[in-house]
C-alpha atoms as a PDB file:
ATOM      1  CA  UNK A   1     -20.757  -0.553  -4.894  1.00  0.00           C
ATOM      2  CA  UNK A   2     -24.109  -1.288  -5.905  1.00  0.00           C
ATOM      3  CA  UNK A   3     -26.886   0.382  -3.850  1.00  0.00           C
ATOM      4  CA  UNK A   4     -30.058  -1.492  -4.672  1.00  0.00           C
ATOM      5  CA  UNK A   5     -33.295   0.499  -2.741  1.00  0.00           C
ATOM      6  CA  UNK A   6     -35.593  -2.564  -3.047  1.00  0.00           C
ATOM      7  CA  UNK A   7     -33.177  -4.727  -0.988  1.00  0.00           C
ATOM      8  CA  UNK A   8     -34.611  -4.458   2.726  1.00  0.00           C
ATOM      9  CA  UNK A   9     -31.730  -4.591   4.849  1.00  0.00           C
ATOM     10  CA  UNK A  10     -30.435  -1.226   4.997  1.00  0.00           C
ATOM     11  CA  UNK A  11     -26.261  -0.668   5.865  1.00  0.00           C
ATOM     12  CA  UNK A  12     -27.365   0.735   9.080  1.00  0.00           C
ATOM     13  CA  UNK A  13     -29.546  -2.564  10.156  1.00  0.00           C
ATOM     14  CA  UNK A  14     -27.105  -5.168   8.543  1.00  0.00           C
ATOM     15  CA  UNK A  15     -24.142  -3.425  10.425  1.00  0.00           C
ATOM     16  CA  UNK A  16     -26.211  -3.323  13.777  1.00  0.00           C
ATOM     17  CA  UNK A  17     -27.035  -6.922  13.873  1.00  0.00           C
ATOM     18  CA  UNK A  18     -23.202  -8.005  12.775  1.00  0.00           C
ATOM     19  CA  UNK A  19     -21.914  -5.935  15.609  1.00  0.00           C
ATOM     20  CA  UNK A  20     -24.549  -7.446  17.978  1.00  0.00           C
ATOM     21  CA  UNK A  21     -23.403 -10.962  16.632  1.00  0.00           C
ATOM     22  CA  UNK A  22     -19.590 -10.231  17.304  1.00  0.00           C
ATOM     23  CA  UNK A  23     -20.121  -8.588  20.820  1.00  0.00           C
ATOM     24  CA  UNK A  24     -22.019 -11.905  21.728  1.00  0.00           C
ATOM     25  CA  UNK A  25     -19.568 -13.983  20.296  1.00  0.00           C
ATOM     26  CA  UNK A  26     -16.597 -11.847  22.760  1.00  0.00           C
ATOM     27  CA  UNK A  27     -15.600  -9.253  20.596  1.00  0.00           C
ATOM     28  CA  UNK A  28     -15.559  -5.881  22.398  1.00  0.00           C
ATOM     29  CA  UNK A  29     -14.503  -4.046  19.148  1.00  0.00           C
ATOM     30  CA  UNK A  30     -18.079  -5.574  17.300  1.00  0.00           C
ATOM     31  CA  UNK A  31     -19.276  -2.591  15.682  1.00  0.00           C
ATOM     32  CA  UNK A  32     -16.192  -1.507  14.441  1.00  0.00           C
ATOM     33  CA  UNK A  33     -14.736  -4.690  12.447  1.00  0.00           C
ATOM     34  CA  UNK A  34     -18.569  -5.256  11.460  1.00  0.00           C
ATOM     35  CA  UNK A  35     -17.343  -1.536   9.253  1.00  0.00           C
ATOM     36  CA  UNK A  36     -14.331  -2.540   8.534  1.00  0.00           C
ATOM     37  CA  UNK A  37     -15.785  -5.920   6.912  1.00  0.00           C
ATOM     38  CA  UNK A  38     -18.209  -4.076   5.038  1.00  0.00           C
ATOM     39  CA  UNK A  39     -16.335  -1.269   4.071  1.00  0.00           C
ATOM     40  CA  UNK A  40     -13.629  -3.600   2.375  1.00  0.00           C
ATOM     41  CA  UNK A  41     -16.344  -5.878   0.614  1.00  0.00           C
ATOM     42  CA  UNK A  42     -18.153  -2.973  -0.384  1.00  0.00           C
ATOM     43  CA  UNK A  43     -15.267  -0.567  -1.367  1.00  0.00           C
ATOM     44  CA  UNK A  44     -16.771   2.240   0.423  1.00  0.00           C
ATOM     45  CA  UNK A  45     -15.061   4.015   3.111  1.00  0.00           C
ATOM     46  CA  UNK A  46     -16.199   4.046   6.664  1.00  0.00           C
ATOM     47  CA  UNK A  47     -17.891   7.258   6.421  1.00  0.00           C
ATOM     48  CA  UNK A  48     -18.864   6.476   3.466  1.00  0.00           C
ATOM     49  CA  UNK A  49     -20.489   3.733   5.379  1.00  0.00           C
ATOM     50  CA  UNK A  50     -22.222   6.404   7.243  1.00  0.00           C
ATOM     51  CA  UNK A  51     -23.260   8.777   4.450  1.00  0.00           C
ATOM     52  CA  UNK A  52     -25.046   5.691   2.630  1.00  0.00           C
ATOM     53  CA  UNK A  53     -26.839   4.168   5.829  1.00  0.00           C
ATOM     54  CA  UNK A  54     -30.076   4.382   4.708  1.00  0.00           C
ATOM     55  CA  UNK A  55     -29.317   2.428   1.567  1.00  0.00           C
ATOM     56  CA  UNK A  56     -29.468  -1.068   0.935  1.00  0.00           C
ATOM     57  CA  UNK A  57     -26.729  -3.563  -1.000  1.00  0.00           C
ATOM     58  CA  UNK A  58     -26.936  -6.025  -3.274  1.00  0.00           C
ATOM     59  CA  UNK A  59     -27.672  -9.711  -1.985  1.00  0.00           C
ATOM     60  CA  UNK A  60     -24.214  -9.951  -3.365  1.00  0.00           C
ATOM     61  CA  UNK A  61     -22.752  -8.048  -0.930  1.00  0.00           C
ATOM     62  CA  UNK A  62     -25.091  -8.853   1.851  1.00  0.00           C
ATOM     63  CA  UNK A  63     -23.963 -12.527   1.836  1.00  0.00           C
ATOM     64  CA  UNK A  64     -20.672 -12.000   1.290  1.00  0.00           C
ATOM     65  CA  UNK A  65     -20.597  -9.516   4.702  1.00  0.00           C
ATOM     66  CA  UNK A  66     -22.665 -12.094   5.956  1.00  0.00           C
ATOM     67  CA  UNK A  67     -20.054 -14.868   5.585  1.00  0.00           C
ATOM     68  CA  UNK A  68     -17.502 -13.023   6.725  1.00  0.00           C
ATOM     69  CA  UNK A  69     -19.288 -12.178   9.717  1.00  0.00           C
ATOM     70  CA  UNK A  70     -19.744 -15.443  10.518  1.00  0.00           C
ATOM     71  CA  UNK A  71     -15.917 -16.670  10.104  1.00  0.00           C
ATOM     72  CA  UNK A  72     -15.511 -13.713  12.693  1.00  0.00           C
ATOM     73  CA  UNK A  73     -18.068 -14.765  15.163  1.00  0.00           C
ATOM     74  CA  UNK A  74     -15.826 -17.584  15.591  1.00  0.00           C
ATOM     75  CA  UNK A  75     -12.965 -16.061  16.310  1.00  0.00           C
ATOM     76  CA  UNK A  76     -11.389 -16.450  13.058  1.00  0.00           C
ATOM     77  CA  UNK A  77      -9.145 -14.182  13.214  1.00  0.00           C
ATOM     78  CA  UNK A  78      -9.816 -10.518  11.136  1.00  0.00           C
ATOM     79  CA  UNK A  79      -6.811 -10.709   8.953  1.00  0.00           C
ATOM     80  CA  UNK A  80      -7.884 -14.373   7.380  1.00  0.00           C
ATOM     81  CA  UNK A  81     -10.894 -12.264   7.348  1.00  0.00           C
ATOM     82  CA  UNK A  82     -10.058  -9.669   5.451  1.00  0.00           C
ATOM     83  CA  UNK A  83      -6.987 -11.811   3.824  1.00  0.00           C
ATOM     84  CA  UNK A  84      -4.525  -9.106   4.517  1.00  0.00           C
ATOM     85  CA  UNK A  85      -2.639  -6.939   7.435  1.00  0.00           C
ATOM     86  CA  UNK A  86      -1.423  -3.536   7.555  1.00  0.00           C
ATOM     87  CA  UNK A  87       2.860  -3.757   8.154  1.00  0.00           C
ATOM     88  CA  UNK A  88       5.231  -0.262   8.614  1.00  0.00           C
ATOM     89  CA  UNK A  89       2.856   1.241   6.623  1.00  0.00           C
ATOM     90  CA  UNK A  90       2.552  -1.574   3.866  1.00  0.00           C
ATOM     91  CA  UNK A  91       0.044  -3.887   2.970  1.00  0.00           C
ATOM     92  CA  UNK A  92       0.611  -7.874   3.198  1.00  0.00           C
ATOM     93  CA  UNK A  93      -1.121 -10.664   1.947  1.00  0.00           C
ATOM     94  CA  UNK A  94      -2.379 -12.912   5.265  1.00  0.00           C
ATOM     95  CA  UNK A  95      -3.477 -16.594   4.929  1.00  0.00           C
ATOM     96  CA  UNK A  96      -4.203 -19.151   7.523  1.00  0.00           C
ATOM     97  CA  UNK A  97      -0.862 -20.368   7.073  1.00  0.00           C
ATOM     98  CA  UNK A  98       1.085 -17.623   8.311  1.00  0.00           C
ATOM     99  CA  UNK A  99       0.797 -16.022  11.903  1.00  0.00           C
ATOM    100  CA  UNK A 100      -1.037 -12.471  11.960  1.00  0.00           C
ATOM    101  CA  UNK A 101       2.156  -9.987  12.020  1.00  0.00           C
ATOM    102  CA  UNK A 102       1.818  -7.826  15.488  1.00  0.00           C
ATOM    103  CA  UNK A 103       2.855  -4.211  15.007  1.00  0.00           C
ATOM    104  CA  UNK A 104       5.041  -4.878  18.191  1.00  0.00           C
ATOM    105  CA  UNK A 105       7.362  -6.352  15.076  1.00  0.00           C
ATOM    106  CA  UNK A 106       7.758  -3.080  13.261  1.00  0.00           C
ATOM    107  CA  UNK A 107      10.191  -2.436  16.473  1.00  0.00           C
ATOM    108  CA  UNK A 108      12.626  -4.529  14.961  1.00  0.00           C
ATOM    109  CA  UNK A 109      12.606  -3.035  11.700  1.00  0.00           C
ATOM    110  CA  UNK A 110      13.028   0.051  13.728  1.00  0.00           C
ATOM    111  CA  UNK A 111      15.888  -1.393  15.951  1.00  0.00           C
ATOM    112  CA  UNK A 112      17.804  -2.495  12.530  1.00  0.00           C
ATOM    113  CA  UNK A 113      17.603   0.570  10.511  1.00  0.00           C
ATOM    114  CA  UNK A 114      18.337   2.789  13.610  1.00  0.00           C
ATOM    115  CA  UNK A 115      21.333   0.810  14.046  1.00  0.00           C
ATOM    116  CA  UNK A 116      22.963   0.877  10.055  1.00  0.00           C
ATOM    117  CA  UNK A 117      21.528   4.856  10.419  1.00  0.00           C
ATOM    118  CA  UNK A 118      24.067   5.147  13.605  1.00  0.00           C
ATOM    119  CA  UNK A 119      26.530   2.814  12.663  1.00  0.00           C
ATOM    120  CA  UNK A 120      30.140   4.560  11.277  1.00  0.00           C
ATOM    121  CA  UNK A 121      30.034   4.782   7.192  1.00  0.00           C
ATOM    122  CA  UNK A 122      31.430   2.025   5.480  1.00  0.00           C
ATOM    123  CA  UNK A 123      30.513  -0.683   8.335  1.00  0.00           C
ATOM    124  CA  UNK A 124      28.235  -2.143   6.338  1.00  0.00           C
ATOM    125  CA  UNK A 125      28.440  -1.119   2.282  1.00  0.00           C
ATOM    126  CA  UNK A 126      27.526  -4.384   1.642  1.00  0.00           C
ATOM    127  CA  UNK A 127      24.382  -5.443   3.108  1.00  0.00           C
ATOM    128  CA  UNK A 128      23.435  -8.824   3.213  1.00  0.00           C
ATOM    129  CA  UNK A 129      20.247 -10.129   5.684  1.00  0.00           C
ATOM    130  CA  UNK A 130      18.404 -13.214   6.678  1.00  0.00           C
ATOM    131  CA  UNK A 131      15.255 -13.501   8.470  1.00  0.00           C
ATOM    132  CA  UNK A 132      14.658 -16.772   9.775  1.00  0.00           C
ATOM    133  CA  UNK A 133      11.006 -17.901  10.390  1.00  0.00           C
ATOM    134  CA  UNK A 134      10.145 -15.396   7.802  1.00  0.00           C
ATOM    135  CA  UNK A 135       6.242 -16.281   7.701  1.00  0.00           C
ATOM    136  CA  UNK A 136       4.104 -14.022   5.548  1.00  0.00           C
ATOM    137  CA  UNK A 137       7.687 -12.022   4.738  1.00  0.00           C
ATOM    138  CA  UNK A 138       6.703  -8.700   6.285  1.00  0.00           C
ATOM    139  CA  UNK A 139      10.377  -8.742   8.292  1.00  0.00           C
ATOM    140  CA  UNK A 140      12.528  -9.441   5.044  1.00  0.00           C
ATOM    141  CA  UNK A 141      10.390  -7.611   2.424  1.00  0.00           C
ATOM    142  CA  UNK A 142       9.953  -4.269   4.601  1.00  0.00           C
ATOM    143  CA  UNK A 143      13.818  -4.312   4.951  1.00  0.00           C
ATOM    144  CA  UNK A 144      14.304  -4.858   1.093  1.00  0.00           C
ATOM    145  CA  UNK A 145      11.903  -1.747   0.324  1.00  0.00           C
ATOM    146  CA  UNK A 146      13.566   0.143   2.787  1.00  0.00           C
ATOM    147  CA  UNK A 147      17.344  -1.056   1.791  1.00  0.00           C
ATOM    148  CA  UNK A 148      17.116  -1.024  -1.898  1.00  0.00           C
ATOM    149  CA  UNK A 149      20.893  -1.760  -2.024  1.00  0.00           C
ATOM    150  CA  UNK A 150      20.379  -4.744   0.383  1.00  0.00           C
ATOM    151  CA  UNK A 151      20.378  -8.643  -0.643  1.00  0.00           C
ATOM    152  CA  UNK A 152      18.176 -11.107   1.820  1.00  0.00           C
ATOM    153  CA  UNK A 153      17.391 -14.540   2.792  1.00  0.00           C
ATOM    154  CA  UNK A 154      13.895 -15.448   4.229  1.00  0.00           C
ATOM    155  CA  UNK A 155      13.314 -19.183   5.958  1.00  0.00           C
ATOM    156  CA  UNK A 156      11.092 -21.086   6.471  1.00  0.00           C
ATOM    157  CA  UNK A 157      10.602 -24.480   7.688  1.00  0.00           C
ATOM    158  CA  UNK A 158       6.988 -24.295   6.221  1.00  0.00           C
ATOM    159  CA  UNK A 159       6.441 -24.445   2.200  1.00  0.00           C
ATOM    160  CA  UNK A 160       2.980 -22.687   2.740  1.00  0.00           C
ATOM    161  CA  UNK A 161       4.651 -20.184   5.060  1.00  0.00           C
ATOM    162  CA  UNK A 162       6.928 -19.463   1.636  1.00  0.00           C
ATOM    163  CA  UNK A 163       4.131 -19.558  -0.759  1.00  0.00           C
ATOM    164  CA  UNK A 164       2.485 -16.467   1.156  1.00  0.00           C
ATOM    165  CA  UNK A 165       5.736 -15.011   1.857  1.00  0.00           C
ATOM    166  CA  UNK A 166       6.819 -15.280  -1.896  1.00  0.00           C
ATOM    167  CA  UNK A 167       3.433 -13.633  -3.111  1.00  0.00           C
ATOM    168  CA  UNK A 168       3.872 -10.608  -1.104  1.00  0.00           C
ATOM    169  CA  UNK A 169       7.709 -10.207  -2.355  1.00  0.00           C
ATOM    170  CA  UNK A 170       6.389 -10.380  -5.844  1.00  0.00           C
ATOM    171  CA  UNK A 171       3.115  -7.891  -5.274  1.00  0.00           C
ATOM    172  CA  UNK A 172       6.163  -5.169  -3.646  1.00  0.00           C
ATOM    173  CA  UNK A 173       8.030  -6.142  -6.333  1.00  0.00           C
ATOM    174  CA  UNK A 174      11.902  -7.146  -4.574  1.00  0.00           C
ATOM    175  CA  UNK A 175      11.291 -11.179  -5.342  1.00  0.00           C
ATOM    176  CA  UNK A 176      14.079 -10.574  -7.313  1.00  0.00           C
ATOM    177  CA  UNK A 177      16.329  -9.478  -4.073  1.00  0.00           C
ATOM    178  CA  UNK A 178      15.207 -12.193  -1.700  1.00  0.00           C
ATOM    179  CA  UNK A 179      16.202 -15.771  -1.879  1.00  0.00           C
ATOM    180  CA  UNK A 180      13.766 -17.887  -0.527  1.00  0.00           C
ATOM    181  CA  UNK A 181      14.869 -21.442   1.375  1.00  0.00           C
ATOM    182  CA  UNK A 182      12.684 -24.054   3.172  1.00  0.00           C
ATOM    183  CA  UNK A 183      14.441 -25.208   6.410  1.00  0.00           C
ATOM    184  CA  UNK A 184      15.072 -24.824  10.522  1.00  0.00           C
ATOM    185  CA  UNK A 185      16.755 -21.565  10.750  1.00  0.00           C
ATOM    186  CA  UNK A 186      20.308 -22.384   9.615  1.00  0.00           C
ATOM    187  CA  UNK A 187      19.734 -25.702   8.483  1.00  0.00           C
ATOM    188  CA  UNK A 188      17.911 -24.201   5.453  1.00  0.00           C
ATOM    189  CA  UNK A 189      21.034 -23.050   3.893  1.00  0.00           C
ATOM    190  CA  UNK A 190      23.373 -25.019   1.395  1.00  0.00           C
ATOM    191  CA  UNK A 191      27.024 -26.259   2.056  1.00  0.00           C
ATOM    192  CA  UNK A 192      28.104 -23.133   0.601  1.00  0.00           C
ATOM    193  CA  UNK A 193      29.118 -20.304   3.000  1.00  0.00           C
ATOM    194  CA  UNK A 194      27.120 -17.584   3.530  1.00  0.00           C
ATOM    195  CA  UNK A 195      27.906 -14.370   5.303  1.00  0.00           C
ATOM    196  CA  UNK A 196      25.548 -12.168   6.997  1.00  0.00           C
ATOM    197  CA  UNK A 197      25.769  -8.804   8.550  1.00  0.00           C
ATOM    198  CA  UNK A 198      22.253  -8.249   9.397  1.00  0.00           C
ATOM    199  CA  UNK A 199      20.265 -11.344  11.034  1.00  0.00           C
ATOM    200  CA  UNK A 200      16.698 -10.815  12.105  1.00  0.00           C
ATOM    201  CA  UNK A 201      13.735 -12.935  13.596  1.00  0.00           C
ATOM    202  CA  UNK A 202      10.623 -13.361  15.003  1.00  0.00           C
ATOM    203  CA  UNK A 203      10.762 -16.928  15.799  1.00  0.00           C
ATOM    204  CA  UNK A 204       8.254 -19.012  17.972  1.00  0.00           C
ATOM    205  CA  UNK A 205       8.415 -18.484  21.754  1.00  0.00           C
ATOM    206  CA  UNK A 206       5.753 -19.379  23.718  1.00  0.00           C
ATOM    207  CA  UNK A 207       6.257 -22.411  26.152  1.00  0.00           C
ATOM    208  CA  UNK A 208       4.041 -25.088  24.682  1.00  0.00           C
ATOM    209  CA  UNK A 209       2.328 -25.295  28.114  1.00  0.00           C
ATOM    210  CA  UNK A 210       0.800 -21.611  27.570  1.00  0.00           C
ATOM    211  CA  UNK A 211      -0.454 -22.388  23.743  1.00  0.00           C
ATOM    212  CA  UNK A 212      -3.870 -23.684  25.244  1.00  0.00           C
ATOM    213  CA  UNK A 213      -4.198 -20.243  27.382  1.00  0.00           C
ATOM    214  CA  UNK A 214      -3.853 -17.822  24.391  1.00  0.00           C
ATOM    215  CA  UNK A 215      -7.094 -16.089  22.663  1.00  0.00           C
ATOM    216  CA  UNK A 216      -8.775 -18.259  20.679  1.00  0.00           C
ATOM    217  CA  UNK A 217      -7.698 -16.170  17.406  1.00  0.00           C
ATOM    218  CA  UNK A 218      -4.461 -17.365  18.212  1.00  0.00           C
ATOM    219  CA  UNK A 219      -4.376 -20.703  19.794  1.00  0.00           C
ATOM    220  CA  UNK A 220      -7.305 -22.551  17.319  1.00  0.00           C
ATOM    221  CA  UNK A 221      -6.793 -20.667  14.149  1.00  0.00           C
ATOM    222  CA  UNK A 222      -2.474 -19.538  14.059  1.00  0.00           C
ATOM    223  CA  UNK A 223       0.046 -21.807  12.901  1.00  0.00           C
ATOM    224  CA  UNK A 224       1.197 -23.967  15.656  1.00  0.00           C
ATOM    225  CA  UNK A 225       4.983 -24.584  14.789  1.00  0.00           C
ATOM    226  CA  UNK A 226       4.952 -20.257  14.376  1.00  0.00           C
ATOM    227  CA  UNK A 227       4.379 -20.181  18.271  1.00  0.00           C
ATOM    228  CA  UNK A 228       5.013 -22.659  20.076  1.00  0.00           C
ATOM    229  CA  UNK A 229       8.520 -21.964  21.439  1.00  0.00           C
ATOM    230  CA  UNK A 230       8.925 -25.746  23.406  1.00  0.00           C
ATOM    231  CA  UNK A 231       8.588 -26.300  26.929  1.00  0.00           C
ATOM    232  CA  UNK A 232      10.490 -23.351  27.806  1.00  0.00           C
ATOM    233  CA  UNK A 233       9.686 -21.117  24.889  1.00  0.00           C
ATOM    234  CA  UNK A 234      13.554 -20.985  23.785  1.00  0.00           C
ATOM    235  CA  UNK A 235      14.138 -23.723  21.732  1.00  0.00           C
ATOM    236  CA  UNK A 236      14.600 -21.070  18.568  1.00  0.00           C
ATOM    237  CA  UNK A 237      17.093 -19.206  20.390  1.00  0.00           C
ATOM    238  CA  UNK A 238      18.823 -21.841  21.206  1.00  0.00           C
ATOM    239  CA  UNK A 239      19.169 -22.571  17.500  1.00  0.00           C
ATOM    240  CA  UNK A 240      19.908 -19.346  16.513  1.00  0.00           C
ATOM    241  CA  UNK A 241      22.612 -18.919  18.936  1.00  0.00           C
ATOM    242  CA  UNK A 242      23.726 -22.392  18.128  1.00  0.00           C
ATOM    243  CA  UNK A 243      25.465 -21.627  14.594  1.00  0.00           C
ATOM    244  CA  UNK A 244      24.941 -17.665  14.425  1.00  0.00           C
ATOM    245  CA  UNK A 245      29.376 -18.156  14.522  1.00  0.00           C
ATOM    246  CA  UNK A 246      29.279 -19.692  11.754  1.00  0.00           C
ATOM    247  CA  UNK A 247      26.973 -16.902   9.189  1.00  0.00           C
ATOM    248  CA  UNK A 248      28.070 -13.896  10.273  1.00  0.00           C
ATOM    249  CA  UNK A 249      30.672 -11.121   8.652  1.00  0.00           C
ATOM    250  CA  UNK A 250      31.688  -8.566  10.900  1.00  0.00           C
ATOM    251  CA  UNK A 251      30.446  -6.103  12.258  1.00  0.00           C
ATOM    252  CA  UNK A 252      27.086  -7.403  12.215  1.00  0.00           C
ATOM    253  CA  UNK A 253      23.766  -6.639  14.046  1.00  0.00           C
ATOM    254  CA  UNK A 254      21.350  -9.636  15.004  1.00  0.00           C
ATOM    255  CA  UNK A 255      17.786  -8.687  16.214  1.00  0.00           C
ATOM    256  CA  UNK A 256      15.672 -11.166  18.172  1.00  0.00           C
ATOM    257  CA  UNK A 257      11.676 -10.542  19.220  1.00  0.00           C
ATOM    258  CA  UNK A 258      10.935 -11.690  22.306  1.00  0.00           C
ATOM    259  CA  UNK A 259       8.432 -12.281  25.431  1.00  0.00           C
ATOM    260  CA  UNK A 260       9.205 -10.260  28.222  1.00  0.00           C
ATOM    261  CA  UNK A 261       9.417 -12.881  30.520  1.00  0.00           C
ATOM    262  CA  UNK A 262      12.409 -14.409  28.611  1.00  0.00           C
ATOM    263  CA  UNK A 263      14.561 -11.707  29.039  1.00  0.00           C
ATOM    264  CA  UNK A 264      17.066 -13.295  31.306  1.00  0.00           C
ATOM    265  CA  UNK A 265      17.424 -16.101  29.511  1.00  0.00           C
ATOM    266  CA  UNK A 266      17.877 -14.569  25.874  1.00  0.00           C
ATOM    267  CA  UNK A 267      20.678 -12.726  27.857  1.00  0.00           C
ATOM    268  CA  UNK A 268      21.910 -15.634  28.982  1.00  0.00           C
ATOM    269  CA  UNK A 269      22.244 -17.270  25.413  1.00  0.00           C
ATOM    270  CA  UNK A 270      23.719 -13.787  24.401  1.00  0.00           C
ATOM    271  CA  UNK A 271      26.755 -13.615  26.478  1.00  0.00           C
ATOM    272  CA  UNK A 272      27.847 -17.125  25.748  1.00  0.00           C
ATOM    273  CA  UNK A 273      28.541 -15.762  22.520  1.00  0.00           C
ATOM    274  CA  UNK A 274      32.081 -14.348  22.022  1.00  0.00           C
ATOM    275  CA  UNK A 275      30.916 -12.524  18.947  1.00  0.00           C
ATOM    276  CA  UNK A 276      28.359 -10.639  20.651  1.00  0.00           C
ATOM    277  CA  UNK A 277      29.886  -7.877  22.127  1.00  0.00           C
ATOM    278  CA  UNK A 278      26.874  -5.055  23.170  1.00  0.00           C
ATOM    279  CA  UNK A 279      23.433  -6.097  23.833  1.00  0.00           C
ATOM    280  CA  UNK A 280      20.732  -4.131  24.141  1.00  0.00           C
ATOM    281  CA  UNK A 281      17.243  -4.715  25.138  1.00  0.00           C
ATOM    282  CA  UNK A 282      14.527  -2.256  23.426  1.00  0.00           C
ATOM    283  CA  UNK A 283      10.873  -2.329  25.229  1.00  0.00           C
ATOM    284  CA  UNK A 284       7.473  -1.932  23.232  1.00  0.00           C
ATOM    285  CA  UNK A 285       4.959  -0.013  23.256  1.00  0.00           C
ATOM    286  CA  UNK A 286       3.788  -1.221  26.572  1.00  0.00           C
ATOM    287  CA  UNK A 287       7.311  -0.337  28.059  1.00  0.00           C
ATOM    288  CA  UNK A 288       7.322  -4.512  28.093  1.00  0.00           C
ATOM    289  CA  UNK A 289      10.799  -5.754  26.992  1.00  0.00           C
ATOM    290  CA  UNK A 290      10.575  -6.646  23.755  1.00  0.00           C
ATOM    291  CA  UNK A 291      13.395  -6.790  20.997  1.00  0.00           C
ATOM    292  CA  UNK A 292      16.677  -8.523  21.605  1.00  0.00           C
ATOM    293  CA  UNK A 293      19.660  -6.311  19.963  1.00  0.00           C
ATOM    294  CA  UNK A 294      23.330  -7.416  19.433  1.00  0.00           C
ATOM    295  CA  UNK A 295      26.180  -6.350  17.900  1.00  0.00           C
ATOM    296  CA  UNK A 296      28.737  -8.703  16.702  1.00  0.00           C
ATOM    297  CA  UNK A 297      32.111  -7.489  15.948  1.00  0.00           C
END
């Protein structure tokens, strides 16, 4: 950073009016994304922030902050911001074309290692994975940094989805492990058969009549065909249970996110599967049900 003394708007003024801006524009947590802006365009640390408050920045800086403060005030939301989002400890590239990954995900990276970690050796030597409605990637490229040994699939029916998706596979360096294919769930995938014994997703699944009730970070700035789920919120499940038969090599584990208030019905879906022999329901960190588990065997 630059500290310039002649510049008359000091950290400590420029970071009160932001926050004053984003409280009036309905963000309770103002003051402390108005740091977390600056601190990222100015590479200083929030305490750093603190130490330096009396000092001014360049005009540089200032209108870049200023910008971004802006885009924030309406309700853009902070990773387009910031053009990137914290995952399992990992750091992902996030675009406008991708939906903002929700740490209420990590749970099914959780769910799926927990289950290989439990399973009896030799079940599955041979790991092979598909996330479908991979978005940004953070579902398939976590699992290929955690499961070196492991080859994946991510889909996508969206070609920007896989742009963003492919740039953070390359920046963790596994693009080589994960083949990526632009489709509906299984459609996405050639005439030749593919076997999976790990299938995971995040798919849409919000009843279209809901979209319009969601926070306006969501519902005017996130990909629509990432949430909206149809007019009951299960047309991906449906899919997925439609043709999981005909993908899967035994034993193998799918893992489904979903709302809470779908429960029953994701149930439903699972035990009209004869493959799917336990299911088990994990809840988040809101005790809210939350991840879809089941074992196929």
């Amino acid at each position: 950073m630059s500290v310039v003394k002649a510049y008359p708007g000091s950290i400590s003024s420029i970071l009160y009016e932001a926050a004053l801006k984003l409280k009036n524009a309905g963000i309770k947590e103002g003051r402390s994304e108005a740091e977390i802006i600056l601190s990222e365009i100015t590479g200083l640390s929030r305490l750093g922030l603190y130490a330096n408050s009396k000092e001014s920045v360049s005009p540089a800086v200032k209108e870049n902050f200023d910008e971004a403060v802006i885009l924030r005030s309406k309700r853009f939301p902070m990773a387009y911001v910031l053009g990137k989002k914290e995952f399992y400890g990992y750091e992902y590239y996030i675009s406008p074309e991708v939906m903002v990954p929700r740490p209420e995900s990590e749970l099914l990276i959780d769910a799926v290692i927990s289950r290989l970690n439990n399973s009896e050796k030799g079940n599955f030597q041979e790991l092979k994975i598909i996330d479908l409605g991979t978005g940004s990637g953070v579902l398939a490229i976590t699992l290929a940094l955690l499961l070196p040994r492991a080859s994946l699939w991510a889909v996508d029916i969206s070609p920007e989805a896989l742009k963003v998706a492919q740039k953070n596979a390359r920046y963790h360096r596994v693009d080589g492990r994960i083949n990526f294919l632009e489709g509906d769930f299984w459609g996405a995938l050639d005439s030749k058969p593919h076997f999976f014994n790990v299938i995971i997703s995040n798919p849409p699944y919000i009843p279209s009549c809901h979209l319009e009730s969601l926070e306006p970070e969501i519902k005017k700035y996130e990909p629509r065909c990432a949430l909206d789920g149809g007019a009951d919120g299960l047309e991906s499940y449906r899919s997925v249970f439609a043709s999981i038969s005909y993908y899967v090599s035994s034993p193998a584990i799918l893992a489904l996110e979903i709302a809470p208030n779908s429960i029953r019905n994701v149930l439903a879906l699972g035990r009209q599967e004869p493959l799917i022999k336990e299911m088990e329901i994990i809840k988040d960190y809101s005790k809210l049900d939350r991840i879809f588990m089941g074992l196929m065997y």
